[in-house]
Protein backbone atom coordinates (compact mmCIF):
# COMPACT_ATOMS: atom_id res chain seq x y z
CA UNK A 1 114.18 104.03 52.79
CA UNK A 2 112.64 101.37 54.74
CA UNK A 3 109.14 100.13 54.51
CA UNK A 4 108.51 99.42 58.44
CA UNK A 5 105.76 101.09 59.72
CA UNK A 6 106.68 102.32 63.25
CA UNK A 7 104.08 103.09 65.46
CA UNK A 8 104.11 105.14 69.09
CA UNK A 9 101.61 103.65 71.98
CA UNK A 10 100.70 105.98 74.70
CA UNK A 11 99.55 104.68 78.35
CA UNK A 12 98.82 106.01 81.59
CA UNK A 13 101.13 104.78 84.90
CA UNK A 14 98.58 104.55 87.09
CA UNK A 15 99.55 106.37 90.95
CA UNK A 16 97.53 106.98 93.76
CA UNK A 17 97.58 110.61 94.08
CA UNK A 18 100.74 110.68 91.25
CA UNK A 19 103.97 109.83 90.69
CA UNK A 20 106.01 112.11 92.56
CA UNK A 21 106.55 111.50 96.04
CA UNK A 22 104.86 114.44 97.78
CA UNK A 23 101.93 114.93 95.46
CA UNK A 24 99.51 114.22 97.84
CA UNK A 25 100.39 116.65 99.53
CA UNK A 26 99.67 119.40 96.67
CA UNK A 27 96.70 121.43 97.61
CA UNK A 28 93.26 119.57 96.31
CA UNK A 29 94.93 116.12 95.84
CA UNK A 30 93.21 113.95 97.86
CA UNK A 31 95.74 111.95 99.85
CA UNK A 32 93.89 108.45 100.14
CA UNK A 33 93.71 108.22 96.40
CA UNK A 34 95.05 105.37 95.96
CA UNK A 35 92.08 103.67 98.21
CA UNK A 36 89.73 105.55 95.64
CA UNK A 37 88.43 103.44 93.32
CA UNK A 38 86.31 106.47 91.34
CA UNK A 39 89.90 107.83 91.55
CA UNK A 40 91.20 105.17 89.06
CA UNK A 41 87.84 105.15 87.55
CA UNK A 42 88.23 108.90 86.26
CA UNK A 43 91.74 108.66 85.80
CA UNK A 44 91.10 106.16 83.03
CA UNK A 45 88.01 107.63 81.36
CA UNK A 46 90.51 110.86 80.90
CA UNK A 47 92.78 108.84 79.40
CA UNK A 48 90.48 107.09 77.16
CA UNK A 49 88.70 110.46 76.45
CA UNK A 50 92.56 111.25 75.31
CA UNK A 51 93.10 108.58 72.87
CA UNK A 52 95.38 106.91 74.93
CA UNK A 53 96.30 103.35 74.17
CA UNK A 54 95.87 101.41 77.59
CA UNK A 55 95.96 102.05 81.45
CA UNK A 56 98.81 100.13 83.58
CA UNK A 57 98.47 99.61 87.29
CA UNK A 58 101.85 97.80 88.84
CA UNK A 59 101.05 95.49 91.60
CA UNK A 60 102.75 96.81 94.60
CA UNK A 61 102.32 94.73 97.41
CA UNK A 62 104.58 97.38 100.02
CA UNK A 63 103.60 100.18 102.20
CA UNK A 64 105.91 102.74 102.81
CA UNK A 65 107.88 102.40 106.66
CA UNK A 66 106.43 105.95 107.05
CA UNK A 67 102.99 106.57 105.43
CA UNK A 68 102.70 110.12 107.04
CA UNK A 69 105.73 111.08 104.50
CA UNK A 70 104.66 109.27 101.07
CA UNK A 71 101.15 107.34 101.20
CA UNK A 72 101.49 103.81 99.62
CA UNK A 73 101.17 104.47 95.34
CA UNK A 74 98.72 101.88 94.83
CA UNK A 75 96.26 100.48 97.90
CA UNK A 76 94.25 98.25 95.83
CA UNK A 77 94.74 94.62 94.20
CA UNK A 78 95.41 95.42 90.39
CA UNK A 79 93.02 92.51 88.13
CA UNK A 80 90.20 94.13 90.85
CA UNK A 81 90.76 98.22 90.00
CA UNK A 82 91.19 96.99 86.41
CA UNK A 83 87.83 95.02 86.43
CA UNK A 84 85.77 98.16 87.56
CA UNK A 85 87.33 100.31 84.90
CA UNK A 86 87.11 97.58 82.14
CA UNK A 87 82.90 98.17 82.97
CA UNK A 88 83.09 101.99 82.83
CA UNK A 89 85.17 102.36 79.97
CA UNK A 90 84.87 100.89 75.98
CA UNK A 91 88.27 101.12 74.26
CA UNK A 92 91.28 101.72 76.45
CA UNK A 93 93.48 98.77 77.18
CA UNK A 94 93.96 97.40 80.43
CA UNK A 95 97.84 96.61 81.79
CA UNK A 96 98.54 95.25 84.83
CA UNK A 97 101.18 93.15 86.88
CA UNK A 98 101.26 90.84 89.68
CA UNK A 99 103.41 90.40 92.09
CA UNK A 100 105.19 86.47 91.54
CA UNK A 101 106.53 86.32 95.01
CA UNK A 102 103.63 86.79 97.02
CA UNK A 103 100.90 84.91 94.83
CA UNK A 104 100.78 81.48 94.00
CA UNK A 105 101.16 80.64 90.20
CA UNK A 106 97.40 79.30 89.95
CA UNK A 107 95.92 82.24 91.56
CA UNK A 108 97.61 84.76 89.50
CA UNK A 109 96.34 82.56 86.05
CA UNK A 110 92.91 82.49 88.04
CA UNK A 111 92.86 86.73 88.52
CA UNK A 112 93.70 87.45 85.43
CA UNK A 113 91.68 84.69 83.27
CA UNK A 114 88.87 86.69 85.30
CA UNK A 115 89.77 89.55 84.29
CA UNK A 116 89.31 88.56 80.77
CA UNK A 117 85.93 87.29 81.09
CA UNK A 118 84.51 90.54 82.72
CA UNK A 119 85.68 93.01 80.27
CA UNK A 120 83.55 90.75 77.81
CA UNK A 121 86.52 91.82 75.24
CA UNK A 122 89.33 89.64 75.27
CA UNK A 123 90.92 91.93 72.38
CA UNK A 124 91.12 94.40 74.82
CA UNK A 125 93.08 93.03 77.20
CA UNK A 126 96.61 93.18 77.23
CA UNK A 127 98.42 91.73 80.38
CA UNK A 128 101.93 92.56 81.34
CA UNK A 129 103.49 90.25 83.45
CA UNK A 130 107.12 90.39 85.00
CA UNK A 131 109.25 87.35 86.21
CA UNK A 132 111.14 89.34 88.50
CA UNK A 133 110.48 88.59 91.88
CA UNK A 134 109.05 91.42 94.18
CA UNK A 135 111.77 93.38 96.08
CA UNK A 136 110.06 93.54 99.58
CA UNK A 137 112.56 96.23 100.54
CA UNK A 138 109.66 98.60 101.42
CA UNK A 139 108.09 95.48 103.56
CA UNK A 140 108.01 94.77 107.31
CA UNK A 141 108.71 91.11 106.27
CA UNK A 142 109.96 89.43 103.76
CA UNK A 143 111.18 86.39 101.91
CA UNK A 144 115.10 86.10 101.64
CA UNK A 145 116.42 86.99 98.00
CA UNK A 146 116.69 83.30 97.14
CA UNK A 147 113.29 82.65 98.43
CA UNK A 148 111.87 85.26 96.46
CA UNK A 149 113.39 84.41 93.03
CA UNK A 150 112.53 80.40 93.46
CA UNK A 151 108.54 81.64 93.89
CA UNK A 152 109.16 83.85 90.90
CA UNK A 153 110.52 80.61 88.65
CA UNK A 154 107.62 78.78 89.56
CA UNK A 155 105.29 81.06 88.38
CA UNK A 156 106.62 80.67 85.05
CA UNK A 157 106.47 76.97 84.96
């Protein structure tokens, strides 16, 4: 029998008006959630009301070709959401990513050093981070492939 103590974390994904494509569109889902910031806001005080572990909010720096089918899943920047609910909540944990192909290296160390002083709880912060460059499939414009993936090393420097 082995002596590891293995624990289970449990966080909320963060989506506008959810996760599944046409949930805006169920009946008193309010469509421009994810411009809402008391959306987010009570979101995460049911979560931490739940016991969950942490809140995550994926930087997602794309809107949808065709908004009037599926609205964009998150509208605002995700250090700034995660500020406001680090000052209305007490416990939960705060998760977010950032997008290494459309932010310079300095800024992104600048948001989220930020966001660690306002929560006034650096043990509370946990910060997910992901070298992978942003697709930019869902974009009007953007940078080539190669482009994209030598902004995403230099982040990492």
């Amino acid at each position: 029998m082995s002596s590891v103590i293995r624990t289970l974390h449990l966080g909320l994904n963060l989506h506008g008006a959810g996760g599944h494509s046409a949930a805006w569109r169920w009946p008193g889902t309010n469509p421009s959630a994810f411009f809402d910031i008391g959306h987010y806001v009570r979101a995460a005080k049911i979560a931490e009301r739940g016991l969950l572990d942490a809140v995550f909010l994926a930087d997602t720096p794309a809107v949808p070709f065709d908004i009037t089918r599926q609205p964009p899943l998150n509208g605002l920047e995700p250090t700034l959401v995660l500020s406001v609910i680090a000052r209305e909540t007490t416990r939960i944990g705060l998760i977010a990513t950032a997008s290494t192909t459309y932010n310079e290296p300095y800024n992104l160390a600048r948001r989220f050093q930020s966001l660690d002083v306002i929560t006034w709880r650096p043990s509370r912060l946990e910060c997910g981070y992901d070298i992978q460059p942003s697709d930019g499939s869902k974009l009007w414009w953007s940078p080539d492939r190669t482009r994209r993936a030598l902004q995403a090393r230099r982040g990492v420097r």
